[in-house]
C-alpha atoms as a PDB file:
ATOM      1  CA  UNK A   1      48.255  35.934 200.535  1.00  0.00           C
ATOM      2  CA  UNK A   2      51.405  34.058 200.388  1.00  0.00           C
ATOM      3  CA  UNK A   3      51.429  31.077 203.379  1.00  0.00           C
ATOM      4  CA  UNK A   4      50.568  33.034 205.979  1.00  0.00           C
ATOM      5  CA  UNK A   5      51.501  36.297 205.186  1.00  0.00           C
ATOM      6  CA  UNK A   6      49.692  39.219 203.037  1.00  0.00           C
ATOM      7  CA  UNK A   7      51.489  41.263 201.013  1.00  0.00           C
ATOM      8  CA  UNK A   8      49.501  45.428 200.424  1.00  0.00           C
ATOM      9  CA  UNK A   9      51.199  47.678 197.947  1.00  0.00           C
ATOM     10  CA  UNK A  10      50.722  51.299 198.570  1.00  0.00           C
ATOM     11  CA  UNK A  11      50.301  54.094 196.368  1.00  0.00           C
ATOM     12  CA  UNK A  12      51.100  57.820 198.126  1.00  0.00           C
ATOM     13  CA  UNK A  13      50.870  59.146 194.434  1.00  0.00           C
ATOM     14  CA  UNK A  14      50.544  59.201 190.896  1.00  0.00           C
ATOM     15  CA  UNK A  15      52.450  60.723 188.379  1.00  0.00           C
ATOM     16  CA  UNK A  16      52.902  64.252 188.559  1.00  0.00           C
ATOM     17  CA  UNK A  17      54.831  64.982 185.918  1.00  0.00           C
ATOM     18  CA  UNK A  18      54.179  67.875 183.507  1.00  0.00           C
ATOM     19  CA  UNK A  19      55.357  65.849 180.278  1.00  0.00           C
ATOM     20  CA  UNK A  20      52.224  64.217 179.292  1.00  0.00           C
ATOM     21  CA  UNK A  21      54.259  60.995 177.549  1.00  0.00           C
ATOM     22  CA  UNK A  22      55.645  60.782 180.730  1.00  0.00           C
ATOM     23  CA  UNK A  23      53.110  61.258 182.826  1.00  0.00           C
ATOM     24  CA  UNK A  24      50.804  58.395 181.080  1.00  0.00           C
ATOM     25  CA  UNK A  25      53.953  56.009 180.961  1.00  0.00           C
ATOM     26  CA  UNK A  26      54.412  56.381 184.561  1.00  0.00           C
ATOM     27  CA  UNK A  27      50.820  55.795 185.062  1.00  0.00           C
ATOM     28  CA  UNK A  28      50.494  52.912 183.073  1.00  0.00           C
ATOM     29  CA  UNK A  29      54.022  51.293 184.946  1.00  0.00           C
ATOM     30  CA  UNK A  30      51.650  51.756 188.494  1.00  0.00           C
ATOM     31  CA  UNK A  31      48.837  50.045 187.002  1.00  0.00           C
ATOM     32  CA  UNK A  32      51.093  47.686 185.435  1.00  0.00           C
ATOM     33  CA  UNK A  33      52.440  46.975 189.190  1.00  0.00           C
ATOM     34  CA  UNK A  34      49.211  46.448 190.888  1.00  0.00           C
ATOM     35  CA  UNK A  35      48.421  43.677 188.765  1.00  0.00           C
ATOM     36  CA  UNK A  36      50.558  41.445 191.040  1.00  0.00           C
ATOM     37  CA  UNK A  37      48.818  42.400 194.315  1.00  0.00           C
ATOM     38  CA  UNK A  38      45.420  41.601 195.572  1.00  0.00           C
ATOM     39  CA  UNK A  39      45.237  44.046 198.192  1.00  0.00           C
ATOM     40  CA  UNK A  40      45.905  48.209 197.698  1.00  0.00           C
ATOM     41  CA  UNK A  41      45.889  51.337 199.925  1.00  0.00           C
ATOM     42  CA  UNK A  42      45.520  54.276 198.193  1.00  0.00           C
ATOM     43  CA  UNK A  43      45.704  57.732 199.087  1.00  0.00           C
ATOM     44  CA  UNK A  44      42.625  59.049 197.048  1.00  0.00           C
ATOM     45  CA  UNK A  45      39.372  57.210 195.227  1.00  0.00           C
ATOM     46  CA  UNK A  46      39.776  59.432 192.377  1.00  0.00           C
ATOM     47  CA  UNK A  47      43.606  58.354 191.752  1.00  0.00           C
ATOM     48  CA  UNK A  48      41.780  54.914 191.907  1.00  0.00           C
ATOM     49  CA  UNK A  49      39.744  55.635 188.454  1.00  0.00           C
ATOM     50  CA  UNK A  50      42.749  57.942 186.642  1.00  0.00           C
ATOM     51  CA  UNK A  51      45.275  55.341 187.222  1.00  0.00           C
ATOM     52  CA  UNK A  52      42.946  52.271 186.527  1.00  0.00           C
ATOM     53  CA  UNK A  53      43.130  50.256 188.956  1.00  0.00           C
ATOM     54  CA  UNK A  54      40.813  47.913 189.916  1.00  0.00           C
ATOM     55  CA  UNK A  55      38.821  49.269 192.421  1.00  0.00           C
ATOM     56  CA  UNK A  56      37.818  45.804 194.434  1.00  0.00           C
ATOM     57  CA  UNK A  57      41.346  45.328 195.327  1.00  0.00           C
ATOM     58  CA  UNK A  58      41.808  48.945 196.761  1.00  0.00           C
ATOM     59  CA  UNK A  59      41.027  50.506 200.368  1.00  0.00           C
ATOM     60  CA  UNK A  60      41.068  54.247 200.913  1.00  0.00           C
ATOM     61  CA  UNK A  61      43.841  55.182 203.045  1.00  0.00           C
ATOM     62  CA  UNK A  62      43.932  58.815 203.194  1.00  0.00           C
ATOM     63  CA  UNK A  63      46.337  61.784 203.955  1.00  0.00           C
ATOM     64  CA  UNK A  64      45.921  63.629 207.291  1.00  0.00           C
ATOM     65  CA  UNK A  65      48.097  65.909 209.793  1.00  0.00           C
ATOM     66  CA  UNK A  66      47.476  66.847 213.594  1.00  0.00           C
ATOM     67  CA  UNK A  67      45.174  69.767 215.438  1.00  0.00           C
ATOM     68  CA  UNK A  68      47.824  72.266 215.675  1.00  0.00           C
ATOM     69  CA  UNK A  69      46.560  73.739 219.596  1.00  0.00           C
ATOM     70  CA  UNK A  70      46.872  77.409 220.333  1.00  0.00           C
ATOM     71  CA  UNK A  71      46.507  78.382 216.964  1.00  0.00           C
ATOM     72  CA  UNK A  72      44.784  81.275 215.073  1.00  0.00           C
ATOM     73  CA  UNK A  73      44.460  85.009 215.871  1.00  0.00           C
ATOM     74  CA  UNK A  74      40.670  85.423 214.749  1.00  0.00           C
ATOM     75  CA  UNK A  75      39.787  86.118 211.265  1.00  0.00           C
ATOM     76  CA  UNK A  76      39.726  90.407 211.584  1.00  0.00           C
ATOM     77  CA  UNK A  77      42.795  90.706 209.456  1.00  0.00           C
ATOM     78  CA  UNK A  78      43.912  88.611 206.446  1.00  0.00           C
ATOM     79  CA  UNK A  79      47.718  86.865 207.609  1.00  0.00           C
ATOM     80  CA  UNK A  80      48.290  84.535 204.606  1.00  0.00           C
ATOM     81  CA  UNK A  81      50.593  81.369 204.754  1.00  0.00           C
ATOM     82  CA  UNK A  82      51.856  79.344 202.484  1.00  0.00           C
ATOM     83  CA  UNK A  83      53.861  76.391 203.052  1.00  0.00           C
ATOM     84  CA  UNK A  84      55.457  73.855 200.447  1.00  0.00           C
ATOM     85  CA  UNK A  85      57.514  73.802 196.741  1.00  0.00           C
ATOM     86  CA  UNK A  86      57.810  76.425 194.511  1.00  0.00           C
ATOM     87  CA  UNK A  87      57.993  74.154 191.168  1.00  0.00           C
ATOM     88  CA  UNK A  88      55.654  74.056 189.275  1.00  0.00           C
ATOM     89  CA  UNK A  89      52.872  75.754 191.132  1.00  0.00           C
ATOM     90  CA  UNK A  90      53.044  79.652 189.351  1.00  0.00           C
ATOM     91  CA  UNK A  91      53.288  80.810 193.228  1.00  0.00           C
ATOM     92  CA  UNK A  92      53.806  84.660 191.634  1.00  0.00           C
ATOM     93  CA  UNK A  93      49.926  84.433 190.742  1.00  0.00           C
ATOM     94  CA  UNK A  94      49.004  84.265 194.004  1.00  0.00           C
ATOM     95  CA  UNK A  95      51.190  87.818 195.106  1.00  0.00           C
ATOM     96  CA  UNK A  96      49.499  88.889 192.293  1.00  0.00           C
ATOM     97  CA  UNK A  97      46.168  88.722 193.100  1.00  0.00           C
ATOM     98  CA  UNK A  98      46.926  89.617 196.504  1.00  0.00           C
ATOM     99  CA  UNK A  99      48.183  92.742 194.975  1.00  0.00           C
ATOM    100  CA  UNK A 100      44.962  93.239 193.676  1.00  0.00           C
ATOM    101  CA  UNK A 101      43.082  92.902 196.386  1.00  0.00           C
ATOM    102  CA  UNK A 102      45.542  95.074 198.822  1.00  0.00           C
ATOM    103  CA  UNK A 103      45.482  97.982 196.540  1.00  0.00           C
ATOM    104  CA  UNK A 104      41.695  97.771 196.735  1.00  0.00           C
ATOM    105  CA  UNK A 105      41.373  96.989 200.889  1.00  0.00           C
ATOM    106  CA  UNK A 106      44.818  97.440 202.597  1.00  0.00           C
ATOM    107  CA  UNK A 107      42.964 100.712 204.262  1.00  0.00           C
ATOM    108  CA  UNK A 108      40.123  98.188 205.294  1.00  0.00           C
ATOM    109  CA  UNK A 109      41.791  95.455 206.781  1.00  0.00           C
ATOM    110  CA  UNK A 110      45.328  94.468 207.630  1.00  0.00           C
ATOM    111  CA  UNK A 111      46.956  92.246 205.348  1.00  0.00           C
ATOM    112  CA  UNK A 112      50.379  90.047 205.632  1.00  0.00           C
ATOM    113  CA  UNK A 113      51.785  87.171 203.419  1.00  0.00           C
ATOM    114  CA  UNK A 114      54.730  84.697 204.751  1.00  0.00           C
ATOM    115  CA  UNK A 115      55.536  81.983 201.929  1.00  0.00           C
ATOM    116  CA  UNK A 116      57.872  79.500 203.034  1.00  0.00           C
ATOM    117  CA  UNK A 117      59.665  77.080 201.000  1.00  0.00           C
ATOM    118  CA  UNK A 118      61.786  76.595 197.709  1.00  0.00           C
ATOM    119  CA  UNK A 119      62.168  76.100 194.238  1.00  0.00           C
ATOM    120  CA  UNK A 120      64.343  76.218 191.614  1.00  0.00           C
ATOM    121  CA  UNK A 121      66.663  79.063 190.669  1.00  0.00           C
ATOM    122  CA  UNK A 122      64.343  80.187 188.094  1.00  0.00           C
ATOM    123  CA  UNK A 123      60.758  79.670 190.489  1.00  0.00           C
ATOM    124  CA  UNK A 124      62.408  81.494 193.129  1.00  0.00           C
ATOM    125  CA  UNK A 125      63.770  84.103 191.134  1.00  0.00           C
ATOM    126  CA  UNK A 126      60.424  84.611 189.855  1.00  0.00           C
ATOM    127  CA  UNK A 127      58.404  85.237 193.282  1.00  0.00           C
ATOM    128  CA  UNK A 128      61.087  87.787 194.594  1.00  0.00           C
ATOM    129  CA  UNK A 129      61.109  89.900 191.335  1.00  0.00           C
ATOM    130  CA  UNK A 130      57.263  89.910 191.356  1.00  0.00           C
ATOM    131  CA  UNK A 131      57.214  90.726 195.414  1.00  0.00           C
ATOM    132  CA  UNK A 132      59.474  93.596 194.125  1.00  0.00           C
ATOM    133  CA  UNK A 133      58.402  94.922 191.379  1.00  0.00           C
ATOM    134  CA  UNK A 134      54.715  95.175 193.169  1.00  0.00           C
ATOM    135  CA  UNK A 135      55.992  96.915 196.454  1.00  0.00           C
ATOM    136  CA  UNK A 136      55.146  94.649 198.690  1.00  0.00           C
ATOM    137  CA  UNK A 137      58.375  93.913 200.177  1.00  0.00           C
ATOM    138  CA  UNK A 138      56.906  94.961 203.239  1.00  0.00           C
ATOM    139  CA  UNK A 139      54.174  92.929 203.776  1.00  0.00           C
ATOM    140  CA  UNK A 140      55.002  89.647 201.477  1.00  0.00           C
ATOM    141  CA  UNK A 141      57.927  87.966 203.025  1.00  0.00           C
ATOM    142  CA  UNK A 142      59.774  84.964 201.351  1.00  0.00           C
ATOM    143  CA  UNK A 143      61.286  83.535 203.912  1.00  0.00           C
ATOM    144  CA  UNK A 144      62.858  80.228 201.717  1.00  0.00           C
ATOM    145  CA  UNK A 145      63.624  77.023 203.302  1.00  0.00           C
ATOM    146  CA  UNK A 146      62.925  75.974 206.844  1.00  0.00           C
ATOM    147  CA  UNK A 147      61.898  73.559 209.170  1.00  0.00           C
ATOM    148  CA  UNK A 148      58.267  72.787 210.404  1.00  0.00           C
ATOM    149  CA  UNK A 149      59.341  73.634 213.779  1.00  0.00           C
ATOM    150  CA  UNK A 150      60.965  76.691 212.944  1.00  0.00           C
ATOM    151  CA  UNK A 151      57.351  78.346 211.367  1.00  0.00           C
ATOM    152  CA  UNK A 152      55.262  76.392 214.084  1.00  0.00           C
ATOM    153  CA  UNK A 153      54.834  79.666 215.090  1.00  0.00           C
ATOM    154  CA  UNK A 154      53.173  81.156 211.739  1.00  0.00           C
ATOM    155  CA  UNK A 155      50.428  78.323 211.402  1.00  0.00           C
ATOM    156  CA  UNK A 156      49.470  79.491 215.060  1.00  0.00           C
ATOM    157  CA  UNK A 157      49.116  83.325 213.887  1.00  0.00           C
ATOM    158  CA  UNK A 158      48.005  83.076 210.225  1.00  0.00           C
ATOM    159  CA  UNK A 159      43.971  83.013 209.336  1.00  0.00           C
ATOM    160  CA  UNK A 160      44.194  81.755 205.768  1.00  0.00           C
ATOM    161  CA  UNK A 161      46.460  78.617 204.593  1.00  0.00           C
ATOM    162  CA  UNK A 162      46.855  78.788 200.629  1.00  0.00           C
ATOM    163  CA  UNK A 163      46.884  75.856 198.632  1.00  0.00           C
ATOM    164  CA  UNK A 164      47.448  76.826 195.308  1.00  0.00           C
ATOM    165  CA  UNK A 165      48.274  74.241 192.781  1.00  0.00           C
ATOM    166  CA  UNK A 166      47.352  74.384 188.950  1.00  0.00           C
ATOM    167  CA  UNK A 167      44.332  73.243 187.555  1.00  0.00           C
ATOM    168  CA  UNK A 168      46.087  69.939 185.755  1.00  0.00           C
ATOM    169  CA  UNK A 169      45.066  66.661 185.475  1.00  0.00           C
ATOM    170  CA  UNK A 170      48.312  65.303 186.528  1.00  0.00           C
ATOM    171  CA  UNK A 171      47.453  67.371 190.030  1.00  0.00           C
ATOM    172  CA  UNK A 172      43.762  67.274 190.044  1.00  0.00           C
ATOM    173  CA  UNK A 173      43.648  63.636 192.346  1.00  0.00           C
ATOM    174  CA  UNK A 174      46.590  64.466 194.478  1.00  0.00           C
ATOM    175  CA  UNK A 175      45.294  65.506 197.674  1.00  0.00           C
ATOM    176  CA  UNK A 176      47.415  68.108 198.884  1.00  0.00           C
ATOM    177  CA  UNK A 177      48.881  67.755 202.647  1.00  0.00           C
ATOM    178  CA  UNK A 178      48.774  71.350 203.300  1.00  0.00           C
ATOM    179  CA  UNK A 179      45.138  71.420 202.927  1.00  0.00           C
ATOM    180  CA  UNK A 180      44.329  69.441 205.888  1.00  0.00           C
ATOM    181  CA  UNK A 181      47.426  70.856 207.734  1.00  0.00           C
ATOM    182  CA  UNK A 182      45.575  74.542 206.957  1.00  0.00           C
ATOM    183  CA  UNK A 183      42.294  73.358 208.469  1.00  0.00           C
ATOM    184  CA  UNK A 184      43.519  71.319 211.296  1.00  0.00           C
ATOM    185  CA  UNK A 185      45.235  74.707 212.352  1.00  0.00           C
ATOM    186  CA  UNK A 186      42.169  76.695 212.436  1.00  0.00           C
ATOM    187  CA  UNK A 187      43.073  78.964 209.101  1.00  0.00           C
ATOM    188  CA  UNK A 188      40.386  79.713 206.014  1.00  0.00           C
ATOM    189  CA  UNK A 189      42.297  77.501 203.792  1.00  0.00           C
ATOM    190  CA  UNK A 190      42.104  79.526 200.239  1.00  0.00           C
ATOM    191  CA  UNK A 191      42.931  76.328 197.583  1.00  0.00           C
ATOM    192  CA  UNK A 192      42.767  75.861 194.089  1.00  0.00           C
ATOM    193  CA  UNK A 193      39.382  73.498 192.769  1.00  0.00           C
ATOM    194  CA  UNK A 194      41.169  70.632 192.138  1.00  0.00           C
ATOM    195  CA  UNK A 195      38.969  67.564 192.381  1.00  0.00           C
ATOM    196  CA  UNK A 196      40.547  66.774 195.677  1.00  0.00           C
ATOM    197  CA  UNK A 197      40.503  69.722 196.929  1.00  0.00           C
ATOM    198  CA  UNK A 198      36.750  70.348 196.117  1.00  0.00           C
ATOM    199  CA  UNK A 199      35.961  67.194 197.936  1.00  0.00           C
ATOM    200  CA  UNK A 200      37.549  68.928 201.073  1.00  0.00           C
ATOM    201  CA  UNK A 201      37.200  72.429 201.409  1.00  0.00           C
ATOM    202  CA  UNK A 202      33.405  73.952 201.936  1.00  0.00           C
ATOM    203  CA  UNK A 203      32.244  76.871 202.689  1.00  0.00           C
ATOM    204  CA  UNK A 204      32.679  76.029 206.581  1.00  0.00           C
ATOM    205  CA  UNK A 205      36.763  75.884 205.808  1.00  0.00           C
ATOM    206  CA  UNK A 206      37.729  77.731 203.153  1.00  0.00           C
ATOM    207  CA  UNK A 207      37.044  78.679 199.276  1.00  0.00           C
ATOM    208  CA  UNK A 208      38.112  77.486 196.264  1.00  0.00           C
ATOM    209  CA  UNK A 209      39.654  79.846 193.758  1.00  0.00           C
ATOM    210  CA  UNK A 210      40.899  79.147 190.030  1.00  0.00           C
ATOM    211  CA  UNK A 211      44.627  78.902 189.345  1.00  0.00           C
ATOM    212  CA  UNK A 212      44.687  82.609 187.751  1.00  0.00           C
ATOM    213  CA  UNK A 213      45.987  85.680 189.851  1.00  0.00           C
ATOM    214  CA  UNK A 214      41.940  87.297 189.169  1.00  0.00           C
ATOM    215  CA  UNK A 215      40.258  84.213 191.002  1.00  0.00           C
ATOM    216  CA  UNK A 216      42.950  84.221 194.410  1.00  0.00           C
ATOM    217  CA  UNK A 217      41.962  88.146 194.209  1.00  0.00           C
ATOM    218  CA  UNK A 218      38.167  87.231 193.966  1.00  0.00           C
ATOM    219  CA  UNK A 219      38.765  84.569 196.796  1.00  0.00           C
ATOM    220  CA  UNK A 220      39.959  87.425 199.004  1.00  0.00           C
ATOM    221  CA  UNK A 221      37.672  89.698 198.546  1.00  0.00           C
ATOM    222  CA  UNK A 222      35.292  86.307 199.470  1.00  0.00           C
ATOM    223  CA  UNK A 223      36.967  86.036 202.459  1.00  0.00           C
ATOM    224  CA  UNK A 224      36.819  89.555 203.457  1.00  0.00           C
ATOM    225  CA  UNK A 225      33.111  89.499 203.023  1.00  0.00           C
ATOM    226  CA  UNK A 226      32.446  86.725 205.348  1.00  0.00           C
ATOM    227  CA  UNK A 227      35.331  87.128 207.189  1.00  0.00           C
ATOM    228  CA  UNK A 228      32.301  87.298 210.410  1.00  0.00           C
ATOM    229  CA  UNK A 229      31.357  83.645 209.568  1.00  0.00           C
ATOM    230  CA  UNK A 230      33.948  81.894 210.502  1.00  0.00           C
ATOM    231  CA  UNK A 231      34.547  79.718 213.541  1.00  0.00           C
ATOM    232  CA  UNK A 232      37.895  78.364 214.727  1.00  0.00           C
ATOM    233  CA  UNK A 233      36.285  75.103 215.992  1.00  0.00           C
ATOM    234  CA  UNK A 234      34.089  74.549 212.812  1.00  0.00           C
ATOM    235  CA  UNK A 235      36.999  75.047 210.285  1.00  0.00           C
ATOM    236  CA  UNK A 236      38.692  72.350 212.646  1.00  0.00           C
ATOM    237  CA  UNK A 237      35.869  69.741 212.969  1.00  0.00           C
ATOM    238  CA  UNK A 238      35.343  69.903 209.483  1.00  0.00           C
ATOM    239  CA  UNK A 239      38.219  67.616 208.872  1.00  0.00           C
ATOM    240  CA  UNK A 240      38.539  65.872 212.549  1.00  0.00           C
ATOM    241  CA  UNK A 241      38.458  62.182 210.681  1.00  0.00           C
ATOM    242  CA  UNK A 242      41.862  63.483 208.896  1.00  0.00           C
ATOM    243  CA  UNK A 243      43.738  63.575 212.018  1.00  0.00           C
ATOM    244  CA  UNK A 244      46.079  60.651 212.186  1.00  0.00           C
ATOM    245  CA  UNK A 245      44.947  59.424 215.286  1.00  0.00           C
ATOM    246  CA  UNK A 246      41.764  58.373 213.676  1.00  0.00           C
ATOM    247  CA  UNK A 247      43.092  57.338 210.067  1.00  0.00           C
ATOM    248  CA  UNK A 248      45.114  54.952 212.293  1.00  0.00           C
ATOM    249  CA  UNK A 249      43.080  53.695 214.529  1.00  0.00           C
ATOM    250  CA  UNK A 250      39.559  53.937 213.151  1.00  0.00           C
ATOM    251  CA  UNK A 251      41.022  53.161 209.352  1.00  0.00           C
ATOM    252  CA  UNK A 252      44.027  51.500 208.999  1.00  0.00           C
ATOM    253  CA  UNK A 253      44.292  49.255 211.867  1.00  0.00           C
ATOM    254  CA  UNK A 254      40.672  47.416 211.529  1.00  0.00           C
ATOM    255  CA  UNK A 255      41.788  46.983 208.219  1.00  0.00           C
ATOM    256  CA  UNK A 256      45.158  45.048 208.876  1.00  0.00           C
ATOM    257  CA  UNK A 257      43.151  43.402 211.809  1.00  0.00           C
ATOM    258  CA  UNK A 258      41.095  41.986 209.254  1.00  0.00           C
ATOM    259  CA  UNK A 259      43.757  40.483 207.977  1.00  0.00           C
ATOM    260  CA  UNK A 260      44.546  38.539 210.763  1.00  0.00           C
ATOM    261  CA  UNK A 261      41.438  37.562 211.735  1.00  0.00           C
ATOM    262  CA  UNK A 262      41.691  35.311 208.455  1.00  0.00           C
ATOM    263  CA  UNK A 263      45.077  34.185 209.783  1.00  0.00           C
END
């Protein structure tokens, strides 16, 4: 508190780069920062521990998205989306395992995969050679780059959202927007067991894979198994207090109220 105003630093993230000198030097600059504020929002309670920060000064201020209406065509077929960047995830893995599992079921169940987003030369490269080279060219579309509202559309038909981000501690307490964007749609969301993403996805929302091309096949084949149990309005529920209606108004706001109240 400075006179009569309070100042909160935010954090949205920690370090995720892959260069582990880098990494813990950018770490150590954020906790170097919030030495200088007595009041914190942070995105996630585990970032809260890996970035050392002291944990009196911080409030839990989480990521969210909206209920996406109208969405989801039932959960008979598997339509995969993905949604997000290409670097630095090993995207490829994930056509790979779906490989596996459409060899094994593609007479069993129908099975589509849109991926939307970019990458670098190289990442991008790498996910149309392995489309390619596997034959799916017909039923794994890379679409590249577009615009939320242009694939408003494909959150409304797809059944499973996958998050699929490697296993790293740099990644492990960054929750993952698409996650919640997944679920608030209605879709299985399919994600990699990052400690974030274990703390949101259950067995009412989704399954949690390893980041290896064997574990997204074994997630399918998990999927197609229970592919009975799932409910459109449980998958959505799960997650309801993510919707930013209620991280606003039930979270954030009686928090700055409180604020004023010592005004």
């Amino acid at each position: 508190m400075s006179g009569n105003k309070t100042v909160i630093l935010d954090f949205r993230t920690g370090s995720v780069k892959e260069n582990p000198l880098v990494n813990w030097f950018q770490n150590r600059q954020l906790r170097f920062e919030s030495y200088f504020f007595d009041h914190i929002t942070i995105i996630s309670r585990g970032l809260i521990k890996h970035i050392a920060i002291n944990p009196s000064k911080c409030h839990y201020l989480p990521l969210g998205a909206e209920i996406l209406q109208d969405s989801n065509s039932g959960y008979d077929s598997i339509k995969l989306l993905y949604v997000g960047t290409l670097n630095h995830r090993k995207l490829h893995e994930t056509v790979i395992g779906f490989s596996k599992f459409y060899r094994k079921y593609n007479a069993k169940i129908e099975c589509f995969y849109n991926i939307f987003g970019f990458g670098s030369i190289q990442e991008e490269e790498l996910l149309r050679k392995t489309i390619q080279n596997l034959n799916l060219s017909e039923i794994v579309k890379f679409h590249g780059r577009k615009n939320f509202d242009e694939i408003l559309d494909y959150y409304r038909e797809s059944n499973i959202g996958v998050c699929y981000i490697p296993i790293t501690p740099y990644f492990n307490f960054q929750p993952p927007t698409k996650t919640f964007e997944y679920i608030l749609a209605g879709m299985v969301c399919i994600g990699t067991a990052t400690y974030e993403n274990s703390n949101l996805i259950n067995e009412d929302n989704g399954i949690l894979c390893l980041d290896t091309s064997d574990s997204f096949c074994d997630a399918l084949e998990k999927y197609y198994q229970n592919r009975s149990n799932y409910n459109h309005d449980s998958i959505v529920n799960s997650l309801d207090n993510y919707t930013w209606n209620k991280i606003v108004n039930k979270n954030l706001k009686p928090y700055l109220n409180a604020f004023l109240s010592d005004v």
